[in-house]
Protein backbone atom coordinates (compact mmCIF):
# COMPACT_ATOMS: atom_id res chain seq x y z
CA UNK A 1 0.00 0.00 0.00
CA UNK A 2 2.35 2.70 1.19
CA UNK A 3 5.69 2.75 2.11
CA UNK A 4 5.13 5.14 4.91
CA UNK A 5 4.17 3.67 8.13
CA UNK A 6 0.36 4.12 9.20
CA UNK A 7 1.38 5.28 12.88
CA UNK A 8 3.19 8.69 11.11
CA UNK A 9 0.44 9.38 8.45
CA UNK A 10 -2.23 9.20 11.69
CA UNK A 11 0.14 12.00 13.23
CA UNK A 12 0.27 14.45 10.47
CA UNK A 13 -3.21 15.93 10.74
CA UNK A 14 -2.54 16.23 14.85
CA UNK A 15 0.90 17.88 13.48
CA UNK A 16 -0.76 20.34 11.03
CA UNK A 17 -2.80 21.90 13.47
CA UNK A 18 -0.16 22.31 16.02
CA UNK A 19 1.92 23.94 13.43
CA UNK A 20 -0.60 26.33 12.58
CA UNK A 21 -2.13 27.53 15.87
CA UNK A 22 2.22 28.18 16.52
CA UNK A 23 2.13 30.49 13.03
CA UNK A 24 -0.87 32.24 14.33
CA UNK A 25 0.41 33.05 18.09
CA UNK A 26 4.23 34.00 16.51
CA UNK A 27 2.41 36.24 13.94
CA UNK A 28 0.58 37.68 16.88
CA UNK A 29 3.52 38.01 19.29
CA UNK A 30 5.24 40.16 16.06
CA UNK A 31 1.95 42.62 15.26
CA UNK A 32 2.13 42.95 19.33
CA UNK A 33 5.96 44.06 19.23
CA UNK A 34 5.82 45.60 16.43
CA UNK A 35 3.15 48.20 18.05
CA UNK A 36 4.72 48.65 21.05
CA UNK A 37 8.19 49.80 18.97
CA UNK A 38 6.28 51.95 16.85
CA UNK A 39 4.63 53.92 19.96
CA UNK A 40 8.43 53.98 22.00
CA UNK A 41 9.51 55.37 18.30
CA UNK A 42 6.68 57.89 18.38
CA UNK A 43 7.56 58.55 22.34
CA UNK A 44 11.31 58.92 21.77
CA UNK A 45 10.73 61.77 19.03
CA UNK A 46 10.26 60.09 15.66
CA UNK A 47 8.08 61.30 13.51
CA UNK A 48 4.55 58.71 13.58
CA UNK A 49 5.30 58.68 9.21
CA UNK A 50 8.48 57.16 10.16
CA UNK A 51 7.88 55.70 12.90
CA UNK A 52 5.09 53.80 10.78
CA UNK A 53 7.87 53.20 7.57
CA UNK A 54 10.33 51.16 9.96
CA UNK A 55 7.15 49.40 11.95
CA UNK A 56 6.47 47.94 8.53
CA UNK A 57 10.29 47.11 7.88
CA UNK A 58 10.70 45.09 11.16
CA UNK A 59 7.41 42.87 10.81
CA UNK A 60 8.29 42.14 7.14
CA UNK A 61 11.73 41.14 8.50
CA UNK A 62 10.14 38.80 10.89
CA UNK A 63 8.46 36.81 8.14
CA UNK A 64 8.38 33.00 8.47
CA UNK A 65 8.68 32.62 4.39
CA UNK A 66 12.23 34.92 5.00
CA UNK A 67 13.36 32.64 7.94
CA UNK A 68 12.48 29.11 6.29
CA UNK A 69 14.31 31.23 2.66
CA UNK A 70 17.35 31.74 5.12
CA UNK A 71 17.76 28.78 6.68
CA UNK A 72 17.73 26.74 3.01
CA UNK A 73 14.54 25.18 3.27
CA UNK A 74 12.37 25.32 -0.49
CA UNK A 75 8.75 25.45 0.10
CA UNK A 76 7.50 23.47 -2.96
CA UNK A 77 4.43 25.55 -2.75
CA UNK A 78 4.26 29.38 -3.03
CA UNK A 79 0.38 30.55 -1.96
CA UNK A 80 0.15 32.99 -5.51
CA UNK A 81 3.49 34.36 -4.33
C-alpha cells in the first residue's frame, strides 16, 4: 500500500494543526511588538510617518517565508506568491 508507516500518516493531521495555531500566536507576538516599537519610536521623538515606515520594515523582516528562505529550506508551494 504505502511505504510510509500508518502510525506517522495518523500524526500528520494532529501535526498540522499544532503547526498552525504556533504560526498564528508568533504572527501575533510580532503585530504585538511591532506596536509597542512603533509607539516607543513615536515617544522617543520620531516622527509617527516614520515611525510607521520602519514598523512595517521590522514585521516584514520577521516573516516565516524569510526565515524558512534563510535557513535553506524550499517550500514546494508558493500561496500565488
Amino acid at each position: 500500500m504505502s511505504d510510509v508507516p500508518f502510525g506517522v500518516l495518523a500524526r500528520i493531521p494532529k501535526l498540522l494543526f499544532k503547526l498552525f495555531f504556533t504560526f498564528l500566536r508568533f504572527k501575533r507576538r510580532v503585530k504585538k511588538s511591532a506596536k509597542r516599537l512603533r509607539k516607543a519610536m513615536i515617544k522617543g521623538g520620531i516622527s509617527k510617518k516614520d515611525a510607521a515606515i520602519l514598523t512595517a520594515r521590522y514585521e516584514e523582516s520577521v516573516s516565516i517565508r524569510k526565515m524558512m528562505r534563510n535557513a535553506g529550506v524550499n517550500l514546494p508551494f508558493s500561496f500565488g506568491r
